[in-house]
C-alpha atoms as a PDB file:
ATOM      1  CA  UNK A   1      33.283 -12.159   5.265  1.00  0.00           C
ATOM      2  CA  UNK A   2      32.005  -8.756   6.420  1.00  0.00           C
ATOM      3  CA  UNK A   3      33.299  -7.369   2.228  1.00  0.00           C
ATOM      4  CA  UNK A   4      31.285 -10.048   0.543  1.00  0.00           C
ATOM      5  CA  UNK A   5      28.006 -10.174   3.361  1.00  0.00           C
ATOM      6  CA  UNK A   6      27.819  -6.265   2.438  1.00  0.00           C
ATOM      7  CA  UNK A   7      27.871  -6.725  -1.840  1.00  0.00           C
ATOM      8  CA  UNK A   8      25.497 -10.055  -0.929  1.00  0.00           C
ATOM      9  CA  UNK A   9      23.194  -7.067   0.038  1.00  0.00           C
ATOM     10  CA  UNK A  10      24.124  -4.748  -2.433  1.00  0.00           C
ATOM     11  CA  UNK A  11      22.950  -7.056  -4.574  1.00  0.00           C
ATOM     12  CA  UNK A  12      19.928  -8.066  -3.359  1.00  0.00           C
ATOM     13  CA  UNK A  13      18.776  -4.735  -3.864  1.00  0.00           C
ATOM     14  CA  UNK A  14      20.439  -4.084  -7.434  1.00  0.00           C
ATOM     15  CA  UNK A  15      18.905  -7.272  -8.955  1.00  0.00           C
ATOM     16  CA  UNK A  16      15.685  -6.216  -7.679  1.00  0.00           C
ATOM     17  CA  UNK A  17      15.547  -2.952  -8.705  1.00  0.00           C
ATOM     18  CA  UNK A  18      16.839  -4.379 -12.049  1.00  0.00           C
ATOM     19  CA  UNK A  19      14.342  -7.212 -12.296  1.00  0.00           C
ATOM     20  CA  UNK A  20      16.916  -9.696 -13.827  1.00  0.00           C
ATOM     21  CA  UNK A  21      15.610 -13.009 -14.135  1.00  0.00           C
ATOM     22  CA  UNK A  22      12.969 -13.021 -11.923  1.00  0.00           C
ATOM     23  CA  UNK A  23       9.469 -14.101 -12.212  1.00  0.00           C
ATOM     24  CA  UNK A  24       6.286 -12.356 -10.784  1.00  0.00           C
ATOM     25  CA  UNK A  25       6.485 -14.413  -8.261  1.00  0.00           C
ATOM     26  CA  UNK A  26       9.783 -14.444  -7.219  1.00  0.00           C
ATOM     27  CA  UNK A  27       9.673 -10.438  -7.560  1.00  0.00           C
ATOM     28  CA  UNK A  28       7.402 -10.496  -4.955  1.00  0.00           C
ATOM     29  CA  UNK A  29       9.264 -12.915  -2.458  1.00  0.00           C
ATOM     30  CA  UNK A  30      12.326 -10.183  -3.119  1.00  0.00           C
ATOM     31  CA  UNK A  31      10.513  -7.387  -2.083  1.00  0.00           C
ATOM     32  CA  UNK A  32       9.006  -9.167   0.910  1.00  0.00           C
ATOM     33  CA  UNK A  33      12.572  -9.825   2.217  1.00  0.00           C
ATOM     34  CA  UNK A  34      13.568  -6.868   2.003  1.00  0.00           C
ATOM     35  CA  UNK A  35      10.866  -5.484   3.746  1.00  0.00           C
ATOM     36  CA  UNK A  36      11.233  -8.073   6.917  1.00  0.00           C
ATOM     37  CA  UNK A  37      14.839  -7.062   6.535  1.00  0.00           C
ATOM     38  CA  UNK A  38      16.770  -8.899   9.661  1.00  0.00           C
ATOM     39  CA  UNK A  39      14.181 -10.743  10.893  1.00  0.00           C
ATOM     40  CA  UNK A  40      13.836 -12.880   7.724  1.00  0.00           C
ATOM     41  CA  UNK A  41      17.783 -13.940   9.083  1.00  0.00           C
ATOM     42  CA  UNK A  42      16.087 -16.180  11.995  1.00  0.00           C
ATOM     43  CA  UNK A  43      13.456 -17.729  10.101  1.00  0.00           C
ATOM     44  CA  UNK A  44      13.198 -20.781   7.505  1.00  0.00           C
ATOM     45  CA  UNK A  45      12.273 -21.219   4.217  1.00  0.00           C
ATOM     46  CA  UNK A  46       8.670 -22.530   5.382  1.00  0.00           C
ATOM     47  CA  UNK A  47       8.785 -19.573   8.107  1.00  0.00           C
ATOM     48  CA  UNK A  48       9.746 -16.853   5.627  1.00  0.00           C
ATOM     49  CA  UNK A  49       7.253 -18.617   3.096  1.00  0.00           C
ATOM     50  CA  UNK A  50       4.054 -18.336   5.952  1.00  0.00           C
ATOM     51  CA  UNK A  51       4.765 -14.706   6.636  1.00  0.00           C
ATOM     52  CA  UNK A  52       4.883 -13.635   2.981  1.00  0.00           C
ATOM     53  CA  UNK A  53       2.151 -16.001   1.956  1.00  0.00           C
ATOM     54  CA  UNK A  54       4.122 -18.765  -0.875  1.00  0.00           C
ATOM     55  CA  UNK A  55       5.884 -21.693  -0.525  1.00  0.00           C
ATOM     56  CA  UNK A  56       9.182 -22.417   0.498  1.00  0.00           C
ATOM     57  CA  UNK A  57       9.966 -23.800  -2.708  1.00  0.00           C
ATOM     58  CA  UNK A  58       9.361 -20.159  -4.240  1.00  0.00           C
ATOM     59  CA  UNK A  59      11.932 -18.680  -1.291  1.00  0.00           C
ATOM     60  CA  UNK A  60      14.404 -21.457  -2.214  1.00  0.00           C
ATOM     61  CA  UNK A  61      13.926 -20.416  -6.192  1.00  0.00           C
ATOM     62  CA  UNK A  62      14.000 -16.407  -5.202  1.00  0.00           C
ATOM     63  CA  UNK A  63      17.184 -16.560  -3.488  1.00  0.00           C
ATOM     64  CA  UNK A  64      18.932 -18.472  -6.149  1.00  0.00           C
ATOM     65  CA  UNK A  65      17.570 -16.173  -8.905  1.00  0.00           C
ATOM     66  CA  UNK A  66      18.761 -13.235  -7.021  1.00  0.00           C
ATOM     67  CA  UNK A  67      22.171 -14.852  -7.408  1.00  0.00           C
ATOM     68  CA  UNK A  68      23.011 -16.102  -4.130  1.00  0.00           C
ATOM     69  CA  UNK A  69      24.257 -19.984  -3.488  1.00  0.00           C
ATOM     70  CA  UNK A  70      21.202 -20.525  -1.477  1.00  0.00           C
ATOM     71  CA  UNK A  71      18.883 -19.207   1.533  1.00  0.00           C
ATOM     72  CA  UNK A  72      21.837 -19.301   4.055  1.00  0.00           C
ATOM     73  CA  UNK A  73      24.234 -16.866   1.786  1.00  0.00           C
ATOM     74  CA  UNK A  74      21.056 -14.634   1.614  1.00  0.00           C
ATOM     75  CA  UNK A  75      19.854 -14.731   5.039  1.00  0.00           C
ATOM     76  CA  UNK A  76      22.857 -13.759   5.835  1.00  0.00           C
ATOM     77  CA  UNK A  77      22.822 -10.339   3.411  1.00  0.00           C
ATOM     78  CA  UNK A  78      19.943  -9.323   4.633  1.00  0.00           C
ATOM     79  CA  UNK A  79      21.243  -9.855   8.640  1.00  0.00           C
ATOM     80  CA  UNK A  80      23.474  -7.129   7.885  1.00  0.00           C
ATOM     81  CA  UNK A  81      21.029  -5.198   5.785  1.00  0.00           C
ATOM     82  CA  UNK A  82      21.393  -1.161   6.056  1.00  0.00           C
ATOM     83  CA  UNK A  83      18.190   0.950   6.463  1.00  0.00           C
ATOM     84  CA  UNK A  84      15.840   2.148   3.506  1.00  0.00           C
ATOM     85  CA  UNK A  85      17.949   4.682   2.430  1.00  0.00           C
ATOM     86  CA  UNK A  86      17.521   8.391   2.714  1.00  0.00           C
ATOM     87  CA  UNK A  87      15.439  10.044  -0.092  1.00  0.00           C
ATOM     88  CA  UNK A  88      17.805  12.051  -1.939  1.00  0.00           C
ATOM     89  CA  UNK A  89      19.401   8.468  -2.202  1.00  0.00           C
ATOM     90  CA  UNK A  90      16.584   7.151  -3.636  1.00  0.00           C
ATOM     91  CA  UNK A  91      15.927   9.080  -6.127  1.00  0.00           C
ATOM     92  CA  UNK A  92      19.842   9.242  -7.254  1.00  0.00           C
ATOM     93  CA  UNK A  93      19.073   5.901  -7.731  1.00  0.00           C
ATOM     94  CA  UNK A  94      15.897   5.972  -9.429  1.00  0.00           C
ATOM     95  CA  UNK A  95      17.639   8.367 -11.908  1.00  0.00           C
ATOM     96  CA  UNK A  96      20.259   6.521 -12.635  1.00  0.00           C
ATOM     97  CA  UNK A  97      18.238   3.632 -14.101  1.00  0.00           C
ATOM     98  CA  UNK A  98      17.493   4.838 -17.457  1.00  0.00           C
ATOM     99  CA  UNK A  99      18.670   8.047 -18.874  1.00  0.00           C
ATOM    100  CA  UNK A 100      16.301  11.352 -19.507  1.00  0.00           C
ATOM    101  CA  UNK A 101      14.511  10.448 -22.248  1.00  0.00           C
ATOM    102  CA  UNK A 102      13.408   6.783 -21.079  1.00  0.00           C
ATOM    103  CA  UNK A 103      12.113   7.480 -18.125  1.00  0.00           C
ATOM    104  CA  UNK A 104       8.582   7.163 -18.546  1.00  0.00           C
ATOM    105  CA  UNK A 105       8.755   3.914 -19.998  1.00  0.00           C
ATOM    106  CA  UNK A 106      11.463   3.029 -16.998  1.00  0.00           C
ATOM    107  CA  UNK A 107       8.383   4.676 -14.863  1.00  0.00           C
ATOM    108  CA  UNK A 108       5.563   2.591 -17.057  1.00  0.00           C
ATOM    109  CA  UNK A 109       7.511  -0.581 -16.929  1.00  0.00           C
ATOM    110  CA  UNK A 110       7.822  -0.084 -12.706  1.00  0.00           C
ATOM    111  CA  UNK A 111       3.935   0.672 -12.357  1.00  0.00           C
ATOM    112  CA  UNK A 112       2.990  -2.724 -14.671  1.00  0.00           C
ATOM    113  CA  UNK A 113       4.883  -4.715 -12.521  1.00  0.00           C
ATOM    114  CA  UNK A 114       3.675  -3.035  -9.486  1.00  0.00           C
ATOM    115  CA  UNK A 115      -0.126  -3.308 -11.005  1.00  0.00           C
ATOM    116  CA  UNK A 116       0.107  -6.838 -12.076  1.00  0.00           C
ATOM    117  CA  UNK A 117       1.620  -7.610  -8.205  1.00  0.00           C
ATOM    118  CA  UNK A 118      -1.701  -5.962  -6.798  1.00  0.00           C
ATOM    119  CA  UNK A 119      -3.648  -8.177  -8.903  1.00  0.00           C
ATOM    120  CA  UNK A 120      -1.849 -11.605  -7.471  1.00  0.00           C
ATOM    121  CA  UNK A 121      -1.724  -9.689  -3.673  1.00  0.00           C
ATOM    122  CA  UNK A 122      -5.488  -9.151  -3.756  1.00  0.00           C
ATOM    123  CA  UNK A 123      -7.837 -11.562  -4.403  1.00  0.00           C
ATOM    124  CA  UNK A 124     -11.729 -10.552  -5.786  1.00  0.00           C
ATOM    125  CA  UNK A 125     -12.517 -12.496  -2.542  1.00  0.00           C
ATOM    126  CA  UNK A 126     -10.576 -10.227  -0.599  1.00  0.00           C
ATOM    127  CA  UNK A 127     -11.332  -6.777  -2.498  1.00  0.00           C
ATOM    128  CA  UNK A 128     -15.040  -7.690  -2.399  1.00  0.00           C
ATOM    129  CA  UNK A 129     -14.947  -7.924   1.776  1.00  0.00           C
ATOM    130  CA  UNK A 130     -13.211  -4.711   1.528  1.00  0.00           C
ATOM    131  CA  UNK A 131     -16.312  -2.721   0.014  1.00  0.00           C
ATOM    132  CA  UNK A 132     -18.914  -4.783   1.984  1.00  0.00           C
ATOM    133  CA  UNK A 133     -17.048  -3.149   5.263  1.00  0.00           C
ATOM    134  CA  UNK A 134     -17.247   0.276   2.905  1.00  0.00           C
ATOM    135  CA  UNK A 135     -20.652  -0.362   2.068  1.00  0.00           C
ATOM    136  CA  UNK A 136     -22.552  -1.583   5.080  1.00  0.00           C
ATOM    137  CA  UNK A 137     -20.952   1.553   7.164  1.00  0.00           C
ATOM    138  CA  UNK A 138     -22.310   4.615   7.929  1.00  0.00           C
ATOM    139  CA  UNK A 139     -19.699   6.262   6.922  1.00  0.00           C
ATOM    140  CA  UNK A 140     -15.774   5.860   5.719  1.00  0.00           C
ATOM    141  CA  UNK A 141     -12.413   7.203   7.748  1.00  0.00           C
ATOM    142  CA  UNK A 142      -9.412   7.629   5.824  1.00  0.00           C
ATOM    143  CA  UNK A 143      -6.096   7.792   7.785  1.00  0.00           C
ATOM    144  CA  UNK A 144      -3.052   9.132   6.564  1.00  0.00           C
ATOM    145  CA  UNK A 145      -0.252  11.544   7.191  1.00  0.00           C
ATOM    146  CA  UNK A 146       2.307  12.302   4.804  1.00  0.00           C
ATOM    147  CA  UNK A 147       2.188  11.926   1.231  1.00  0.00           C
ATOM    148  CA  UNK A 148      -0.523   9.652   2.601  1.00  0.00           C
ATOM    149  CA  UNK A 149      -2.556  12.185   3.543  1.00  0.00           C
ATOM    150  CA  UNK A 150      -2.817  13.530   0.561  1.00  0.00           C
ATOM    151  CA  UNK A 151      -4.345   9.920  -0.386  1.00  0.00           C
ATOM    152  CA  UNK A 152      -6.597  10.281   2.526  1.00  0.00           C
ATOM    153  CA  UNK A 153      -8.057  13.130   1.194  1.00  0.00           C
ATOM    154  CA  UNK A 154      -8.929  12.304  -2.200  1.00  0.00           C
ATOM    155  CA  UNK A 155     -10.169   9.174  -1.314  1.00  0.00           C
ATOM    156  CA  UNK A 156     -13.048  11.616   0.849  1.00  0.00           C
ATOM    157  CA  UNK A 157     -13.501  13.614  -2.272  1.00  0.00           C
ATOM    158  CA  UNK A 158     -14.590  10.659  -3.991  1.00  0.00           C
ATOM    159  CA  UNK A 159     -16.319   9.183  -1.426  1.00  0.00           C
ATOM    160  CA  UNK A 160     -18.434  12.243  -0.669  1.00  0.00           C
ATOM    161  CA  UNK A 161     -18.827  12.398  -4.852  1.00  0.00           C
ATOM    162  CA  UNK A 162     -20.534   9.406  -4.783  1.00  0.00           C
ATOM    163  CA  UNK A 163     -22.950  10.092  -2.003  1.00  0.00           C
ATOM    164  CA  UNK A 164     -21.124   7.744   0.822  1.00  0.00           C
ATOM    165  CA  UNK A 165     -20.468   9.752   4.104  1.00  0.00           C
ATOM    166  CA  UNK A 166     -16.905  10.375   4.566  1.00  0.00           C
ATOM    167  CA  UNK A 167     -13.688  12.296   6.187  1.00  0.00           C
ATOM    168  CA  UNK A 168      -9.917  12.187   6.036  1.00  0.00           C
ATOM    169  CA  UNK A 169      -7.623  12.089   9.540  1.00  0.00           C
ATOM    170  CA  UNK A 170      -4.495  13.662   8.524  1.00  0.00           C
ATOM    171  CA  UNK A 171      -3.894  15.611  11.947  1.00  0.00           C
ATOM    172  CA  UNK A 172      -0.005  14.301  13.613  1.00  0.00           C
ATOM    173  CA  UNK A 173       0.969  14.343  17.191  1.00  0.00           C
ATOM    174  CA  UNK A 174      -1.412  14.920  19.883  1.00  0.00           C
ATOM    175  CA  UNK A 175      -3.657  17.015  17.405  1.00  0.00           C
ATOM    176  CA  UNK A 176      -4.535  13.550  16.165  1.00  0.00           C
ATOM    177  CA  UNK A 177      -6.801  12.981  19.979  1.00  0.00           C
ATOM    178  CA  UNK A 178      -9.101  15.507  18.417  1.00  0.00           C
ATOM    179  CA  UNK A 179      -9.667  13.533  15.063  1.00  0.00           C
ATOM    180  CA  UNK A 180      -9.664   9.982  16.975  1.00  0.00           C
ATOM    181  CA  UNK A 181     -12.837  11.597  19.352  1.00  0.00           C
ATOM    182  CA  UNK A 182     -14.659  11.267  15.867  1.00  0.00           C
ATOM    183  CA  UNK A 183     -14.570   8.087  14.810  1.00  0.00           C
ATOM    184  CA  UNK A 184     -17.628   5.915  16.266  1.00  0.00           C
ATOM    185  CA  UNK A 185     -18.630   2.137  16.213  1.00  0.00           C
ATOM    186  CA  UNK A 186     -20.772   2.709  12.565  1.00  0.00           C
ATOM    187  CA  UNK A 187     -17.599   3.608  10.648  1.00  0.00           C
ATOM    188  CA  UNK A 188     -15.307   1.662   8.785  1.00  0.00           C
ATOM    189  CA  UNK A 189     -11.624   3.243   9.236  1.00  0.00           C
ATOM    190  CA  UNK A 190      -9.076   2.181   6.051  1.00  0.00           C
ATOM    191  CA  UNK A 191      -5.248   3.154   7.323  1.00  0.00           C
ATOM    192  CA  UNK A 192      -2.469   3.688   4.788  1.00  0.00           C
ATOM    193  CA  UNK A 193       0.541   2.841   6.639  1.00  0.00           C
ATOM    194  CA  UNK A 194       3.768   1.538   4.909  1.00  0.00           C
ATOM    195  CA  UNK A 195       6.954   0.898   6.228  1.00  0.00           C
ATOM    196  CA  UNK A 196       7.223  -0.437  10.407  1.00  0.00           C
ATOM    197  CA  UNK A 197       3.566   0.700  11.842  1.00  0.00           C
ATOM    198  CA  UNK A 198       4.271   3.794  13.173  1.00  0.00           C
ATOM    199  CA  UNK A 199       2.586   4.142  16.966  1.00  0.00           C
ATOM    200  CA  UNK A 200      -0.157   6.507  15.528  1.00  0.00           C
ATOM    201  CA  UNK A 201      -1.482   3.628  13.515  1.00  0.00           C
ATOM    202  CA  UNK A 202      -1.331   1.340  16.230  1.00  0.00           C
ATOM    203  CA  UNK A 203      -3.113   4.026  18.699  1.00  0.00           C
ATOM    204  CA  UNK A 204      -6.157   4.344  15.696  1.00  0.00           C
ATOM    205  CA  UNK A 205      -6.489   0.585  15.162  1.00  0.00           C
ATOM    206  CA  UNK A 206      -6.544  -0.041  19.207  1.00  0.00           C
ATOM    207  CA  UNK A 207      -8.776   2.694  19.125  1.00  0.00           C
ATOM    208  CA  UNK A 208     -11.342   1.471  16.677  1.00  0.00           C
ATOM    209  CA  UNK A 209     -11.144  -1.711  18.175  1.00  0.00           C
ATOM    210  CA  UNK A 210     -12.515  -0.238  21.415  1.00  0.00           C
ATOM    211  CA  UNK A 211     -14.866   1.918  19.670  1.00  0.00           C
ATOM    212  CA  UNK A 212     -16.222  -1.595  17.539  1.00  0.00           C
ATOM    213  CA  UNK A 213     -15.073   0.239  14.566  1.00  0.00           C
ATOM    214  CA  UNK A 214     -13.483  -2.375  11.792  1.00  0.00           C
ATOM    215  CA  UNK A 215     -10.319  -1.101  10.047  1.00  0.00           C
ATOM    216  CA  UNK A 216      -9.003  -2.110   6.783  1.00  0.00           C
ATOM    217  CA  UNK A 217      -5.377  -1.746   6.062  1.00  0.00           C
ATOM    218  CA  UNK A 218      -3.158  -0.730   2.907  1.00  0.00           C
ATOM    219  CA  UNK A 219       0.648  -1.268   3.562  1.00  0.00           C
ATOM    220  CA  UNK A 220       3.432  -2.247   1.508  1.00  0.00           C
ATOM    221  CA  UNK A 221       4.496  -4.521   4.313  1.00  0.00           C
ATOM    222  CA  UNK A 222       3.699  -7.989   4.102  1.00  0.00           C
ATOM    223  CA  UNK A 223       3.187 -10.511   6.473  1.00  0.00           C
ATOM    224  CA  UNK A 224       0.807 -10.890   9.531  1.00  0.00           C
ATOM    225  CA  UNK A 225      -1.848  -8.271   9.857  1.00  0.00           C
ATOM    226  CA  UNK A 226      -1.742  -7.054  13.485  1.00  0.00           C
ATOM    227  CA  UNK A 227      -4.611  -7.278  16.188  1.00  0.00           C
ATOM    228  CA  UNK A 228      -7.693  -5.285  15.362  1.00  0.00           C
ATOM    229  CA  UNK A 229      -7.204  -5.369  11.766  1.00  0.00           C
ATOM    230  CA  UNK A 230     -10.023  -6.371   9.849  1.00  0.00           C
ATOM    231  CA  UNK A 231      -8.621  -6.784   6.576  1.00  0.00           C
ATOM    232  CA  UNK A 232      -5.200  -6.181   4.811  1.00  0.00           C
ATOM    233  CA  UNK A 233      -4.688  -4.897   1.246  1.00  0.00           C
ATOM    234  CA  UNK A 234      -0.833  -5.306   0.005  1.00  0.00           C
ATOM    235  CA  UNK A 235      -0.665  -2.572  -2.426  1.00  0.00           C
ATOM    236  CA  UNK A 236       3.029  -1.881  -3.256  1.00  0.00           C
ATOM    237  CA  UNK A 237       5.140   1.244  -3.343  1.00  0.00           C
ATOM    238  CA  UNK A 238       7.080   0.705  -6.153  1.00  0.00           C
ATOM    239  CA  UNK A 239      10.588  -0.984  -6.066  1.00  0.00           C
ATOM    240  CA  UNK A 240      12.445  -0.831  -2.050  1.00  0.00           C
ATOM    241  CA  UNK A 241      15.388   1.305  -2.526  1.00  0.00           C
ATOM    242  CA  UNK A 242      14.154   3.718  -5.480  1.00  0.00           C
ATOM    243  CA  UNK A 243      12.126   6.451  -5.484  1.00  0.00           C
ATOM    244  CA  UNK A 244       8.525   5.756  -3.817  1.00  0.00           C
ATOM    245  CA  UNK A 245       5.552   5.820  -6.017  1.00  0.00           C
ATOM    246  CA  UNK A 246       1.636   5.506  -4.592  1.00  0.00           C
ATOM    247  CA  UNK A 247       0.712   4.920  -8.642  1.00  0.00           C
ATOM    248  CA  UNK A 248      -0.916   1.279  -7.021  1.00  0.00           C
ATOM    249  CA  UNK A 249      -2.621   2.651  -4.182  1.00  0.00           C
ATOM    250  CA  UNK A 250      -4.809   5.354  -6.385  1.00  0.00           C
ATOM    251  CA  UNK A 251      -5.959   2.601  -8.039  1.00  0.00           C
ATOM    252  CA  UNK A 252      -6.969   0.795  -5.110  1.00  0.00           C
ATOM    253  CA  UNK A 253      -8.591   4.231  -3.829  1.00  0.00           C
ATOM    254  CA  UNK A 254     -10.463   4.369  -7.112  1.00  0.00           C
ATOM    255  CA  UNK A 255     -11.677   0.531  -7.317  1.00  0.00           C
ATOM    256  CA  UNK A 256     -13.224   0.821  -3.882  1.00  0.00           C
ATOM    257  CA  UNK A 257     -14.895   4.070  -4.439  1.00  0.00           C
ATOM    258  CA  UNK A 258     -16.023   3.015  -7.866  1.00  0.00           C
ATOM    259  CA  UNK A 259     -17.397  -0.645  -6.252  1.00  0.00           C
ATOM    260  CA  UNK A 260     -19.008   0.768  -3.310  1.00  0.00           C
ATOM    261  CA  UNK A 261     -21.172   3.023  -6.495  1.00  0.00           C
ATOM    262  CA  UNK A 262     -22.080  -0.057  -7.475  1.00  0.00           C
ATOM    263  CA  UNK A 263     -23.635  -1.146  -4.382  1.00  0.00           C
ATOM    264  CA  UNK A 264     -26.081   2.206  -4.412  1.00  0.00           C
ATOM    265  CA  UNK A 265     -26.373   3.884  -7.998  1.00  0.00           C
ATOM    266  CA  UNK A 266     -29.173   5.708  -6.987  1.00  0.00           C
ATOM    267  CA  UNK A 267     -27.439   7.081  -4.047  1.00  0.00           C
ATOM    268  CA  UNK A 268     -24.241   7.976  -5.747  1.00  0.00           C
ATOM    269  CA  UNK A 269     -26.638   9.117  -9.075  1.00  0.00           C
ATOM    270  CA  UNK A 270     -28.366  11.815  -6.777  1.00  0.00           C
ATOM    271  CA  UNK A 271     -25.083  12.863  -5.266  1.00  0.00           C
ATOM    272  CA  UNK A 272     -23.320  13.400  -8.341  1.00  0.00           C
ATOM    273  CA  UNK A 273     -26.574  15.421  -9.940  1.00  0.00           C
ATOM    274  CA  UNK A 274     -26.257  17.486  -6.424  1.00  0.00           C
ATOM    275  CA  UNK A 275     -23.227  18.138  -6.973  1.00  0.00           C
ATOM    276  CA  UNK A 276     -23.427  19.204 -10.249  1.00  0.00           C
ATOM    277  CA  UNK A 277     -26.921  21.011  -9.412  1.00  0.00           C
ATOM    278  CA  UNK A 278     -24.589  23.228  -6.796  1.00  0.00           C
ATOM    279  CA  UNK A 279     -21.635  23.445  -9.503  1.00  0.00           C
ATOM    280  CA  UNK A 280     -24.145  25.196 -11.746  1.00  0.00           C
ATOM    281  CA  UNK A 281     -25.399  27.722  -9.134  1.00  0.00           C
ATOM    282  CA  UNK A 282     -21.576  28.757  -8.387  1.00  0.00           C
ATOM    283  CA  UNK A 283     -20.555  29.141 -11.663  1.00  0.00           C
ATOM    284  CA  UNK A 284     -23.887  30.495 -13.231  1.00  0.00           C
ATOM    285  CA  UNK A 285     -23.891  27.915 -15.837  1.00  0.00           C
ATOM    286  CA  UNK A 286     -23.674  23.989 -16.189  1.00  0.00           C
ATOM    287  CA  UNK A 287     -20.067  22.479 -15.731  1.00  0.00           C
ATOM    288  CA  UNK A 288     -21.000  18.690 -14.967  1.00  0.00           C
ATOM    289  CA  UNK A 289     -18.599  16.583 -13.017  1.00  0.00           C
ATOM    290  CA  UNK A 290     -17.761  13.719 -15.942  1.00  0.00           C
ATOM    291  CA  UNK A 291     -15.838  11.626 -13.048  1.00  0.00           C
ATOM    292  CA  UNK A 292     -16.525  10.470  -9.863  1.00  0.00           C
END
């Protein structure tokens, strides 16, 4: 039993990273389980259909499609589901699904299906609250360590391009203190956090929450948003088990940035002029910033 649990969950991941057979939909239920990993192994169809926000009809159809006899046989994979593996693993993996030459359109075909999950996972309802927060603050936090800081800190470049107050907390371990001290009840504070919500996240959100500060999160990790969340954004990393991409979350950076424009032109039409006013003195001749 222990022999065919362990290529139950094998599978699971191969069929996903393949994409045999499955619809949009069920793509999405797929990744969801893997992400809940064991605890999807106590929970009903109904259950596991409530945290990842379908039907249990769509579960039922998902496991089948993956190639299991039903919920039970796949429950019971992902019970004895190993950890995200390391990432020299996943990118042996990610390699080894198409050949040198094909993988850009391997890499194209990931990011469409990736892009056209964001656009079921976020509603216009649920963008436009998003950039209301943005908009209506004084000014916008962006937290994220990692390749998320990087993230973090473009998303301030733009921000700042476009006239909106803004700064990136990228700081780790106790250095972190000296960034939280900044953030005050007229900011809006937007987390990238994917993966289990490390305790840094939780110590910014409870700390926002004291402070009256809303926070908006982007995550890969579906399900219930936890206390002092605002808002949640599902913007995918790519396939679990391959090699990572934050294609979908740029795109999300750039949307907000580009709505919350919208909300001031004249604002972001005098930054960018500033901007390319002070460009001009540095260089000793116009170079205009074309993009935000």
């Amino acid at each position: 039993m222990a022999t065919e649990v362990a290529n139950a969950t094998d599978k699971l991941a191969e069929r996903l990273a393949g994409g045999e057979g499955l619809a949009p939909a069920e793509r999405r239920v797929a990744e969801g389980l893997l992400e809940l990993g064991p605890d999807a192994a106590l929970l009903s169809a109904a259950a596991i259909a409530d945290r990842l926000g379908t039907s249990d009809a769509t579960v039922v159809r998902t496991a089948k499609a993956l190639g299991y006899g039903g919920l039970a046989e796949l429950r019971r994979a992902l019970a004895n589901r190993t950890p995200e593996p390391p990432l020299g693993e996943r990118l042996r993996r990610t390699l080894e699904q198409a050949p040198p030459d094909e993988i850009l359109a391997a890499s194209l075909d990931r990011h469409l299906a990736a892009l056209d999950a964001l656009s079921s996972d976020v509603s216009p309802r649920q963008f436009q609250d998003v950039v209301t927060i943005l908009a209506d603050s004084r000014r916008v936090v962006w937290r994220g360590v990692g390749p998320s800081a990087h993230l973090a800190s473009y998303a301030e470049l733009l921000s700042q391009r476009i006239g909106k107050p803004s700064i990136a907390l990228v700081h780790t371990g106790t250095s972190f203190a000296d960034e939280l001290l900044a953030v005050s009840p007229d900011d809006a504070v937007v987390v990238f956090a994917y993966g289990r919500l490390q305790s840094h996240v939780r110590v910014l959100i409870d700390h926002a929450a004291h402070v009256g500060a809303p926070v908006v999160l982007v995550t890969d990790t579906r399900g219930r948003a936890p206390a002092g969340v605002h808002t949640t954004l599902h913007a995918g990393r790519g396939t679990p088990g391959l090699f990572a991409s934050h294609g979908v979350t740029l795109v999300v950076i750039e949307a907000l940035v580009l709505a919350v424009a919208a909300t001031d032109r004249g604002a972001a039409d005098t930054s960018l002029e500033m901007l390319n006013q002070l460009r001009a003195e540095l260089a000793g001749r116009r170079i205009d910033v074309d993009t935000p």
